[in-house]
Protein backbone atom coordinates (compact mmCIF):
# COMPACT_ATOMS: atom_id res chain seq x y z
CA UNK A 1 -2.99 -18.77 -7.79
CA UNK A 2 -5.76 -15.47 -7.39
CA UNK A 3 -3.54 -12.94 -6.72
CA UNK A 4 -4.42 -9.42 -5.53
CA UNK A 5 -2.46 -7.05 -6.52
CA UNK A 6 -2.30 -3.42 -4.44
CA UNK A 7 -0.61 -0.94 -6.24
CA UNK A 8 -0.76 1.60 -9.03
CA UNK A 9 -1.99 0.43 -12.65
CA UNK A 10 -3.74 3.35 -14.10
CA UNK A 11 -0.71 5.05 -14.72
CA UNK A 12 1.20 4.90 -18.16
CA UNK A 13 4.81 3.59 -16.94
CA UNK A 14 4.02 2.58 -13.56
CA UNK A 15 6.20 -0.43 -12.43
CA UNK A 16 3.27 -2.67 -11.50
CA UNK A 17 1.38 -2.93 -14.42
CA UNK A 18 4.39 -5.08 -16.35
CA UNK A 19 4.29 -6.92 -12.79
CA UNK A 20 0.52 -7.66 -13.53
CA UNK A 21 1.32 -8.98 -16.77
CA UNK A 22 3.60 -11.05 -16.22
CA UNK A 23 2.39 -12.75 -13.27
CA UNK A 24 -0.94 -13.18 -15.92
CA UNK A 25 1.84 -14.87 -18.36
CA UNK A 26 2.67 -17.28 -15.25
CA UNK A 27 -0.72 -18.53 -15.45
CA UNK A 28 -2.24 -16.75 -12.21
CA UNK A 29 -5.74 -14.93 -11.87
CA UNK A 30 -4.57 -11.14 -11.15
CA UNK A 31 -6.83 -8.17 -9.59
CA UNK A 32 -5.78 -5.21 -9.09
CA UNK A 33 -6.96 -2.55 -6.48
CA UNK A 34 -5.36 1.05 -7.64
CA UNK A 35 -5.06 2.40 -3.71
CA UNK A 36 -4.01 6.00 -5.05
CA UNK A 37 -7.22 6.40 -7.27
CA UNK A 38 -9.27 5.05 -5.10
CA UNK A 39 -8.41 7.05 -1.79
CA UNK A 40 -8.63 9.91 -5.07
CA UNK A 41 -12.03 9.35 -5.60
CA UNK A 42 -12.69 9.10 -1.66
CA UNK A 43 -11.39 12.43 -0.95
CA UNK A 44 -14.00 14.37 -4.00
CA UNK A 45 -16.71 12.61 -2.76
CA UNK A 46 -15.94 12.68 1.34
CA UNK A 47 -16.52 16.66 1.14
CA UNK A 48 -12.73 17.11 2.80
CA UNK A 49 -11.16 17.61 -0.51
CA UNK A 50 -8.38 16.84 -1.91
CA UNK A 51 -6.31 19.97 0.00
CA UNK A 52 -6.83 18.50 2.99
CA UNK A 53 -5.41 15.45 1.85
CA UNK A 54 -2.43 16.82 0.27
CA UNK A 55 -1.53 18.31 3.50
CA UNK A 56 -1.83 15.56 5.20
CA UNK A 57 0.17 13.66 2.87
CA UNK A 58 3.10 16.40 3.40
CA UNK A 59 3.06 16.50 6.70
CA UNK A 60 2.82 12.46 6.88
CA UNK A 61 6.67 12.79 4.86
CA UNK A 62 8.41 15.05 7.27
CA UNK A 63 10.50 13.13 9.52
CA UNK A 64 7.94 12.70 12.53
CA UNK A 65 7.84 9.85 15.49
CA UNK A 66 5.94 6.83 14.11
CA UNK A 67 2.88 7.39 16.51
CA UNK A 68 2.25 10.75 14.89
CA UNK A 69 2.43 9.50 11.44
CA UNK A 70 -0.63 7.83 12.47
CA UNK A 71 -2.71 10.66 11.91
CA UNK A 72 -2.04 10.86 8.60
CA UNK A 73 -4.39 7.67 8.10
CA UNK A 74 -7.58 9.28 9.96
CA UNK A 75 -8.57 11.11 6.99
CA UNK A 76 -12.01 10.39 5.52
CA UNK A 77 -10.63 9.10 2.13
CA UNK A 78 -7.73 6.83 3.69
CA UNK A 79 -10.24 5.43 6.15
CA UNK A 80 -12.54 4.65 3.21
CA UNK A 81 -10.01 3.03 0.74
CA UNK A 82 -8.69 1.03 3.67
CA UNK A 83 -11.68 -0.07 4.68
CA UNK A 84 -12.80 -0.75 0.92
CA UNK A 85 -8.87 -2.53 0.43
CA UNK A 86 -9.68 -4.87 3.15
CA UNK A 87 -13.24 -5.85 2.31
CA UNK A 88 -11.77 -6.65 -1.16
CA UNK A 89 -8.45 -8.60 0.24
CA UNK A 90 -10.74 -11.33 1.87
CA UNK A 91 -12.65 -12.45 -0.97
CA UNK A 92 -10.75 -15.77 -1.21
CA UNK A 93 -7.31 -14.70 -2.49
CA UNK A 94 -4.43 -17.02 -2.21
CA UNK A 95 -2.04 -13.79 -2.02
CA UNK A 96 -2.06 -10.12 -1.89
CA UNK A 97 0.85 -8.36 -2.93
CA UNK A 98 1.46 -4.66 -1.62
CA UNK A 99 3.53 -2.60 -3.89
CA UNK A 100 4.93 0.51 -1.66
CA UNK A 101 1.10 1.41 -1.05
CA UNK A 102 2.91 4.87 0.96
CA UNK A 103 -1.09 5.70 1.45
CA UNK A 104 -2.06 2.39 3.26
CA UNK A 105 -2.62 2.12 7.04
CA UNK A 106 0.05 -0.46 7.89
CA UNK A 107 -2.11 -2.00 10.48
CA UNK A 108 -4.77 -2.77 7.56
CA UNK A 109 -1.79 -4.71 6.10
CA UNK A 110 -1.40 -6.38 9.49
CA UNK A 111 -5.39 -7.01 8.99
CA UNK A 112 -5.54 -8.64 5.83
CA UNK A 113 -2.24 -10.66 6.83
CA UNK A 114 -4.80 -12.34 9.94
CA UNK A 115 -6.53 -13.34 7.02
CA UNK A 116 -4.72 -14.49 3.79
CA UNK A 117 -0.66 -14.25 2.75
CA UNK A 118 0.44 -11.10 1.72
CA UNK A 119 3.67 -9.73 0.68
CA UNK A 120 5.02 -6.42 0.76
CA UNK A 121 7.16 -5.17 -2.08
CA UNK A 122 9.28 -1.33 -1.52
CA UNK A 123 11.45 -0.50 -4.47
CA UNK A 124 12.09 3.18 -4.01
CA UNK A 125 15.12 4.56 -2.33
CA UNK A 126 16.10 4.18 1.61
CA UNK A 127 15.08 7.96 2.25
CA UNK A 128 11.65 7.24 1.21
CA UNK A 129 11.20 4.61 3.12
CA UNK A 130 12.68 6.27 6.34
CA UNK A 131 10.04 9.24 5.38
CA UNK A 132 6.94 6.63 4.77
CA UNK A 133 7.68 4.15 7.91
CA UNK A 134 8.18 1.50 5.39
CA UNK A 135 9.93 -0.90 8.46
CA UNK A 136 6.12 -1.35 9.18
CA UNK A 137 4.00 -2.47 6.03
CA UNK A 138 7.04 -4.98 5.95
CA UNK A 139 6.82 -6.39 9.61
CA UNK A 140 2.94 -6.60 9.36
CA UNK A 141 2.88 -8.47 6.13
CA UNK A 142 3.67 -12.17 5.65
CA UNK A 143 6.87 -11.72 3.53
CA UNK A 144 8.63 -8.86 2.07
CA UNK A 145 11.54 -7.61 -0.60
CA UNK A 146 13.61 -4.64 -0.85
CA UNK A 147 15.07 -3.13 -3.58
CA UNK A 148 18.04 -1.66 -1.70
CA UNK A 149 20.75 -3.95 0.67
CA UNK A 150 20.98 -1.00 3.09
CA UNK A 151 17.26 -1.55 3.76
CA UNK A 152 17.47 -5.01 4.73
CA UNK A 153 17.94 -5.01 8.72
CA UNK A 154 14.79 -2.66 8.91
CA UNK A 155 12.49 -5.08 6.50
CA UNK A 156 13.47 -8.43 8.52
């Protein structure tokens, strides 16, 4: 299976690189698109900067109504990555798997899902997803998993 993998890799410890590995092991063709360095690289280049961003990125974790969240993803950089994610997710994989991707636009997930299976995987704790809208990368994908059993009603 070519499996795309959306996550963080570049990191020493992160959670998805023994994921990539190990799905590699299984036999399948793996890609990976780091979303965090990416959108990184976006916002030094797109002239905001990366303050902007972080402040965008704080106010997108204070406990605001979904529809004002959504300005969170209107920055240069997140438009970019998303844009670059999506190009990237329709190059004939059989599955993309989404690995908290807390940067994302949700409704690119819901994009890529018109197009090819994807799966959504949260593993950090409920209050993060409350803060991160969480609910929504997992009703816009094809499938999803939770790491926590109070989560479940919100990811079905």
């Amino acid at each position: 299976m070519k499996i795309l993998l959306v996550g963080v890799t570049d990191l020493v410890g992160s959670t998805s690189i023994d994921v990539v590995l190990s799905l590699k092991e299984m036999g399948h063709e793996v890609d990976v698109f780091n979303y965090r360095t990416v959108e990184r690289q976006m916002a030094s280049v797109s002239g905001i900067g990366v303050l902007l961003e972080k402040g965008l990125s704080f106010l997108r974790r204070c406990l605001l109504p979904v529809f004002l969240k959504r300005f969170y993803f209107w920055s240069p950089a997140r438009r970019a990555m998303n844009r670059l994610l999506y190009q990237q997710a329709i190059k004939g994989y059989d599955l993309v798997l989404f690995f908290k991707t807390d940067t994302l636009d949700w409704l690119t997930v819901k994009r890529i899902t018109s197009k090819v299976d994807t799966w959504y995987f949260f593993m950090d704790p409920p209050s993060e997803a409350r803060r991160i809208a969480a609910h929504l990368y997992a009703k816009y994908a094809t499938g999803a998993s939770v790491t926590f059993y109070s989560l479940l009603d919100r990811f079905k």
